[in-house]
Structure formats: C-alpha cells, structure tokens
N, C-alpha and C. Protein backbone atom coordinates (compact mmCIF):
# COMPACT_ATOMS: atom_id res chain seq x y z
N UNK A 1 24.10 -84.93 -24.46
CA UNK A 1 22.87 -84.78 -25.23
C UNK A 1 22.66 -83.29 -25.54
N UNK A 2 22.41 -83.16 -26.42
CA UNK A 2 21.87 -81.84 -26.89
C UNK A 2 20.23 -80.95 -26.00
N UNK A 3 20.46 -79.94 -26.20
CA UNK A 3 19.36 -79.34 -26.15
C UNK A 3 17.91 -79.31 -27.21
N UNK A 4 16.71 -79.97 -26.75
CA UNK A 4 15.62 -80.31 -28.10
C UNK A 4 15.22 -79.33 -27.84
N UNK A 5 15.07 -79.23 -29.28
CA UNK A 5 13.80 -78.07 -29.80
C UNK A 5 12.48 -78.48 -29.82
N UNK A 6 11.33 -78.19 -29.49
CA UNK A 6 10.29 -78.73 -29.37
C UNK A 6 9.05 -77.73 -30.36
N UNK A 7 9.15 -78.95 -31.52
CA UNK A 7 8.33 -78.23 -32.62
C UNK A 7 6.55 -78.23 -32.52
N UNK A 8 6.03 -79.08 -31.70
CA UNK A 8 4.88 -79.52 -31.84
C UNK A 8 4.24 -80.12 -30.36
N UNK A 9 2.96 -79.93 -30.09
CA UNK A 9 2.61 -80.80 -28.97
C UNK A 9 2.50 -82.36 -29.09
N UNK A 10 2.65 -82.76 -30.07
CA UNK A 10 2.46 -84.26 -29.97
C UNK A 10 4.49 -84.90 -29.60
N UNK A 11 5.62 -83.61 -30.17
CA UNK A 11 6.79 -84.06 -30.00
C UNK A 11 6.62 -83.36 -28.28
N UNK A 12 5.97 -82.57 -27.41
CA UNK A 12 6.18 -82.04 -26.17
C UNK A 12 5.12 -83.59 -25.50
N UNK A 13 4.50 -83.59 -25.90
CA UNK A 13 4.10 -85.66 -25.35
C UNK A 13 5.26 -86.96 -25.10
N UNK A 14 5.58 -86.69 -26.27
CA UNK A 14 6.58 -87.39 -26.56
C UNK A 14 7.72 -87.16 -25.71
N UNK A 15 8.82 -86.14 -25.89
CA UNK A 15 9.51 -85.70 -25.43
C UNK A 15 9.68 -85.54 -23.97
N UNK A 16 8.92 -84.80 -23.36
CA UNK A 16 8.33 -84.41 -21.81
C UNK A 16 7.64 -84.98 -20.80
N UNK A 17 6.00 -85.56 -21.30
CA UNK A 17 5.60 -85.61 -20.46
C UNK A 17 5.61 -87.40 -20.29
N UNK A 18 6.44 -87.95 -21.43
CA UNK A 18 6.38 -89.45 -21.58
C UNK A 18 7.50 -89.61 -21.44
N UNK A 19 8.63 -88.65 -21.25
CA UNK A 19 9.76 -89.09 -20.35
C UNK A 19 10.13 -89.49 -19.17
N UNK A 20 11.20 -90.77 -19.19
CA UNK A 20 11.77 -91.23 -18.15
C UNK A 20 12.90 -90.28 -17.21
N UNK A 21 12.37 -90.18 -16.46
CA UNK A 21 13.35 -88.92 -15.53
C UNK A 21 12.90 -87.68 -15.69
N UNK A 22 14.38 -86.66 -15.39
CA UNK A 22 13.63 -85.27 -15.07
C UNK A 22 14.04 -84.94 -16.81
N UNK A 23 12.74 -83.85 -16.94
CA UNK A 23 13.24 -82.84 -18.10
C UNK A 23 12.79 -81.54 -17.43
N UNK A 24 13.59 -80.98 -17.92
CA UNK A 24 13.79 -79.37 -17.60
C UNK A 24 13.13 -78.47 -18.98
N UNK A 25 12.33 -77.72 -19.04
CA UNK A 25 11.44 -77.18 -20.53
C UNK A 25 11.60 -75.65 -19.99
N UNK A 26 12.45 -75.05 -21.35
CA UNK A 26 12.41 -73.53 -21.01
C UNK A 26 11.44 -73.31 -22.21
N UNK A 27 10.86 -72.50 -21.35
CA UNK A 27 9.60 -71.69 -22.31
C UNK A 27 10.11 -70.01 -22.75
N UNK A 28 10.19 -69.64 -24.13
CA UNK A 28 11.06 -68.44 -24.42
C UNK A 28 10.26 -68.25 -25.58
N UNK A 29 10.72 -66.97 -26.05
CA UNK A 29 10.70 -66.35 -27.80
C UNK A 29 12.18 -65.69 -28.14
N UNK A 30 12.03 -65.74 -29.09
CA UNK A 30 13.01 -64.98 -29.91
C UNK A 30 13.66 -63.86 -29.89
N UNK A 31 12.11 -63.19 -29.17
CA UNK A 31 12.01 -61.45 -28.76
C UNK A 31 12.79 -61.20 -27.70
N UNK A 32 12.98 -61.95 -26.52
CA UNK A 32 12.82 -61.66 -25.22
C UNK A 32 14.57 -62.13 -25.28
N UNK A 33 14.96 -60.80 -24.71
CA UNK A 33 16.78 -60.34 -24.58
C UNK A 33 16.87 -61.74 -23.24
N UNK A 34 16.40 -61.48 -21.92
CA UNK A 34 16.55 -62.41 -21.07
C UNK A 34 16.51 -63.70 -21.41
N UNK A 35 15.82 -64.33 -22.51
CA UNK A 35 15.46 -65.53 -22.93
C UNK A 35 16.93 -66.41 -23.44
N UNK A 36 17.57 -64.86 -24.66
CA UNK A 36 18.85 -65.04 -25.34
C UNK A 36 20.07 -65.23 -24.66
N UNK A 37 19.61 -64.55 -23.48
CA UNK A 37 21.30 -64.76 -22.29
C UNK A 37 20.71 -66.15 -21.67
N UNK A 38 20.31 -66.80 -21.50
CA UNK A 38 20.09 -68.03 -20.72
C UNK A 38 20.49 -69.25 -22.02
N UNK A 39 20.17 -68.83 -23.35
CA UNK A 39 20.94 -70.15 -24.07
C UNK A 39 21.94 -70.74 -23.87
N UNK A 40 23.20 -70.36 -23.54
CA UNK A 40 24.29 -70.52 -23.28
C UNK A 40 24.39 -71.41 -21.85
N UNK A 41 23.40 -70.44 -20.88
CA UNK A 41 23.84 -70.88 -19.35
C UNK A 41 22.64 -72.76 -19.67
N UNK A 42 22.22 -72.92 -20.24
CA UNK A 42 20.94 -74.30 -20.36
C UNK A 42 21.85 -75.43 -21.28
N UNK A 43 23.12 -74.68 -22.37
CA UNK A 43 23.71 -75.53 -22.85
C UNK A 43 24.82 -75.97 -21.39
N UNK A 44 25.07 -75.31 -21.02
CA UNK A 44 26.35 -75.42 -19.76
C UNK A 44 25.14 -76.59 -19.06
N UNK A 45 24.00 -76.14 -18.47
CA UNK A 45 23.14 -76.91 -17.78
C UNK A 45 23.41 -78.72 -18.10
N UNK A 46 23.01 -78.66 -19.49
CA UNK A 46 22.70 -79.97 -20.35
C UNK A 46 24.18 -80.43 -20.06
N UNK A 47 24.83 -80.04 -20.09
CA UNK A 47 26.29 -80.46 -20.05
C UNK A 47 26.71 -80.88 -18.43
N UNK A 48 26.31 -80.43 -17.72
CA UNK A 48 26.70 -80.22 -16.29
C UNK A 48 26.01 -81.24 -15.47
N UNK A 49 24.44 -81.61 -15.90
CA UNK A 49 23.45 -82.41 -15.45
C UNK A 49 22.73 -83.50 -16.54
N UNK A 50 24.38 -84.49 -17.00
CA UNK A 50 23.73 -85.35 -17.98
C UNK A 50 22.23 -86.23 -17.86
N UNK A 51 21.82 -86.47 -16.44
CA UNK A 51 20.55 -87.18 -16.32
C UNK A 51 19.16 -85.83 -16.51
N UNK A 52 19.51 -85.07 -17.16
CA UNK A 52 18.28 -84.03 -17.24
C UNK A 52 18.22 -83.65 -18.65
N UNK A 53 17.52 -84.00 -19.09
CA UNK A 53 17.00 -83.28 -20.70
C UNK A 53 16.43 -82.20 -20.48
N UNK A 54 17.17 -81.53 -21.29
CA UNK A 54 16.75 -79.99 -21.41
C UNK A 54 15.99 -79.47 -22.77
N UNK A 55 15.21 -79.18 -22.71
CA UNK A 55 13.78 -78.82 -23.81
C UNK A 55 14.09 -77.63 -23.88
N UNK A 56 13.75 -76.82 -25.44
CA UNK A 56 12.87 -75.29 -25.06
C UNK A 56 11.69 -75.39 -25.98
N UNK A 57 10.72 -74.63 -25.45
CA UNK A 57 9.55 -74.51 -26.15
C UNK A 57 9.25 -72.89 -26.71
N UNK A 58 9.26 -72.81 -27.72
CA UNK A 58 9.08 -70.85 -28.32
C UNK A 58 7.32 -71.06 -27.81
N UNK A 59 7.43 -69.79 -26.88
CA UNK A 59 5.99 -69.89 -26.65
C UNK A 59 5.71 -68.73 -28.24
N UNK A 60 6.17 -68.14 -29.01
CA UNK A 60 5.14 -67.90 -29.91
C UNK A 60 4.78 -68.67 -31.02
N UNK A 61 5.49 -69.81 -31.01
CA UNK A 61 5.53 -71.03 -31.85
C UNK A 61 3.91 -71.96 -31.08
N UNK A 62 4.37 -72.11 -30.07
CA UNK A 62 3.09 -73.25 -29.01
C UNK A 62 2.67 -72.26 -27.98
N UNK A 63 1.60 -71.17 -28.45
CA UNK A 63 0.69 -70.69 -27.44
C UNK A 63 0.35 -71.33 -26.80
N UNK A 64 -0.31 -72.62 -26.93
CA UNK A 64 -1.35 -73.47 -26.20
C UNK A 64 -0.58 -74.60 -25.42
N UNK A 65 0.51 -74.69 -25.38
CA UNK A 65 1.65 -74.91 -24.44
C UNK A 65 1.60 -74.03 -23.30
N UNK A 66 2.24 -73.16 -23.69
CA UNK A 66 2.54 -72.03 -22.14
C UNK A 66 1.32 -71.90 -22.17
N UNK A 67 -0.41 -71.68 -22.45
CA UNK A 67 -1.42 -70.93 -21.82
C UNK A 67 -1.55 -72.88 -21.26
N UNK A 68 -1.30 -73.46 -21.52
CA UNK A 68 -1.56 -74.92 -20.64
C UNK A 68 -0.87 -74.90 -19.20
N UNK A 69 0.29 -74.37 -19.02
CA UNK A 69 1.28 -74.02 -17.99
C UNK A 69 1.29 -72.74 -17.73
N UNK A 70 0.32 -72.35 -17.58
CA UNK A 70 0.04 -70.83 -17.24
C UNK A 70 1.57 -70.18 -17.35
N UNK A 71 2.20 -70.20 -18.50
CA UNK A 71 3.53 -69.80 -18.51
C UNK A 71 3.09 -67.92 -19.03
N UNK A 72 3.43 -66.84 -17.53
CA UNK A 72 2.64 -65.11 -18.28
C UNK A 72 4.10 -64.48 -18.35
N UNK A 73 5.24 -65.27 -18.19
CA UNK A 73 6.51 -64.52 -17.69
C UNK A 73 7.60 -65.34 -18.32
N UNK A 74 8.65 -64.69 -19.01
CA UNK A 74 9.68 -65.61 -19.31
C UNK A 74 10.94 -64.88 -19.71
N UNK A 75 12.08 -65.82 -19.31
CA UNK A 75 11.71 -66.96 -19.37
C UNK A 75 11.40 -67.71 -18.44
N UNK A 76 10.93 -69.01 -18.83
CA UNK A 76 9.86 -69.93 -17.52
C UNK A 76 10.69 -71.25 -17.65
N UNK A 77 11.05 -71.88 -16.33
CA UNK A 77 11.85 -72.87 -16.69
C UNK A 77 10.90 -73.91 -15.87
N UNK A 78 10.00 -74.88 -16.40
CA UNK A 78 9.34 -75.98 -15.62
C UNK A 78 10.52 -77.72 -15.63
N UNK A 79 10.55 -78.18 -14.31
CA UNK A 79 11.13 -79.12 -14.30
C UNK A 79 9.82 -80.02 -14.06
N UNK A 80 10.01 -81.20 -15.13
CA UNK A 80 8.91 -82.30 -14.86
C UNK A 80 9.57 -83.74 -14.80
N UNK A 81 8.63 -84.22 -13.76
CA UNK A 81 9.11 -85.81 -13.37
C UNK A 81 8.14 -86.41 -13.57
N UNK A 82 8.17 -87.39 -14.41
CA UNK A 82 6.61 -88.42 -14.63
C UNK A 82 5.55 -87.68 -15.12
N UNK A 83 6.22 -86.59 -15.95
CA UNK A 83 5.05 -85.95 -16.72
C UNK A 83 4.36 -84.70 -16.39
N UNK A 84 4.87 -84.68 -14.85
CA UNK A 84 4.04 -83.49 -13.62
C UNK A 84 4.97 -82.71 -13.65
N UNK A 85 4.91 -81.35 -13.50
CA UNK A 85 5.78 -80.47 -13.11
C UNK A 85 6.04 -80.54 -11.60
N UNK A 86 7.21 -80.24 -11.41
CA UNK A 86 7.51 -80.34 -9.68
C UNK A 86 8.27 -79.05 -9.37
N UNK A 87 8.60 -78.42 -10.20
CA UNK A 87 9.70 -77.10 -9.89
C UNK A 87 9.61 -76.00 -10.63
N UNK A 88 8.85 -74.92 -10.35
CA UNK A 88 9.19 -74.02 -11.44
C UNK A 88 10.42 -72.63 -11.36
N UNK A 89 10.76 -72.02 -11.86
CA UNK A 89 11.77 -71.05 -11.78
C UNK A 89 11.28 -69.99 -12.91
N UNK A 90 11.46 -68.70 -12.65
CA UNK A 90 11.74 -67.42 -13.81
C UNK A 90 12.46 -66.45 -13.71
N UNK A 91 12.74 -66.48 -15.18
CA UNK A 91 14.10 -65.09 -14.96
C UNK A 91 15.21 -65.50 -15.29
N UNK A 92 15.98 -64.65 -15.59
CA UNK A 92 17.38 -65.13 -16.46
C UNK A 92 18.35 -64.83 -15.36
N UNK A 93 18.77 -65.91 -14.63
CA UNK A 93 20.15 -65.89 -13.55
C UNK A 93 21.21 -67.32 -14.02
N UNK A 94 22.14 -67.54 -13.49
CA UNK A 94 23.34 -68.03 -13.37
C UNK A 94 22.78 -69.27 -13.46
N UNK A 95 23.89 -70.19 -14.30
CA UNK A 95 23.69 -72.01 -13.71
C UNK A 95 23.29 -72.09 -12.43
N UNK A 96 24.16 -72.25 -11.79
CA UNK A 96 24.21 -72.47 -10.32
C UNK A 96 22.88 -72.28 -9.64
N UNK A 97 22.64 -71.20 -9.87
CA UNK A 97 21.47 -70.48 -8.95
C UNK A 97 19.91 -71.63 -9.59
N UNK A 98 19.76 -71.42 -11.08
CA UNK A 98 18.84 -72.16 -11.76
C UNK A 98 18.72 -73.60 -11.05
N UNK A 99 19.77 -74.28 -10.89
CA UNK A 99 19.87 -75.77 -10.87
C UNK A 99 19.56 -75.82 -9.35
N UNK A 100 19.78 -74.95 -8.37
CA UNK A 100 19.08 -74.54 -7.28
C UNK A 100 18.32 -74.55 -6.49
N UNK A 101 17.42 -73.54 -8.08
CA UNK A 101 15.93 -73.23 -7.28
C UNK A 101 15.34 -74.99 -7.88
N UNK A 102 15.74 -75.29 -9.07
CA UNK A 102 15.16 -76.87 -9.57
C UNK A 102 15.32 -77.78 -8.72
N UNK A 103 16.01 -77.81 -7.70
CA UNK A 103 16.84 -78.94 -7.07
C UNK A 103 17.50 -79.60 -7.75
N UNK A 104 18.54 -79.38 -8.74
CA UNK A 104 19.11 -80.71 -9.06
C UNK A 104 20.11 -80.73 -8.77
C-alpha cells in the first residue's frame, strides 16, 4: 500500500480515525529539512509493516489537525488504534528505532 496523503479533515475521519487497525500519521511541512529525510525511511516503513497505514498530514495545509493533536514539533509521528492515539514519537531517526518507540 502506498503512503496517503491526507487532503482534508473529513478524508483524516475517514482515513484514520475510522480505520480498522493501526495507522501511523506523520505530521510535516514542506519547510522542515527533518520532515524531508524521513520520506524515504515511512516509505521503507509502509513496506516493512504491511498491517500499518501510513498517513502524512502537511500541518500547513491542516492547522486545525496538528493544533487538535497538540502537534508544536515535527516531525510528529502519532500511531492510532480505534481512532485514539496510543504512541507518539518526534524527530527524524532510523526505521528501526521509529517502529520502536511505536511498538510495532
């Protein structure tokens, strides 16, 4: 499965919090150098951990996203199960380490 782009809060409903299983939602911009080195390591992710959908959300696209997830730092990686967040992580480090601190 690919990595979704998440254009809208009614597709982050959809997508996230009305998903079955875990999704993993990186919260990023465009701007942010740390944000750009983690694309790569989230496609490896998606690839590595087929039962996890992997989201990103541009927080300058959906302010009212990250100020909903008090997301002040990124990038912000929230893992949610049944809609709830259960894991959060920040900062741009290695697969390994990411999938880690998430438990998966």
């Amino acid at each position: 499965m690919a990595v979704l782009h998440i254009e809208d809060a009614a597709e982050f409903a959809a997508e996230v919090l009305d998903a079955e299983g875990k999704v993993l939602v990186d919260f990023w911009a465009s701007w942010c150098g740390p944000c750009m080195m983690m694309a790569p390591v989230l496609e490896a992710l998606d690839k590595a951990y087929p039962a996890v959908t992997v989201a990103k959300v541009n927080v300058d696209e959906l302010g009212e996203l990250a100020m909903q997830y008090s997301i002040d730092s990124i990038p912000a990686f929230l893992l949610f199960e049944g809609g709830k967040v259960t894991k959060r992580a920040i900062g741009a480090m290695p697969m390994e380490t990411l999938a880690a601190k998430l438990g998966l």
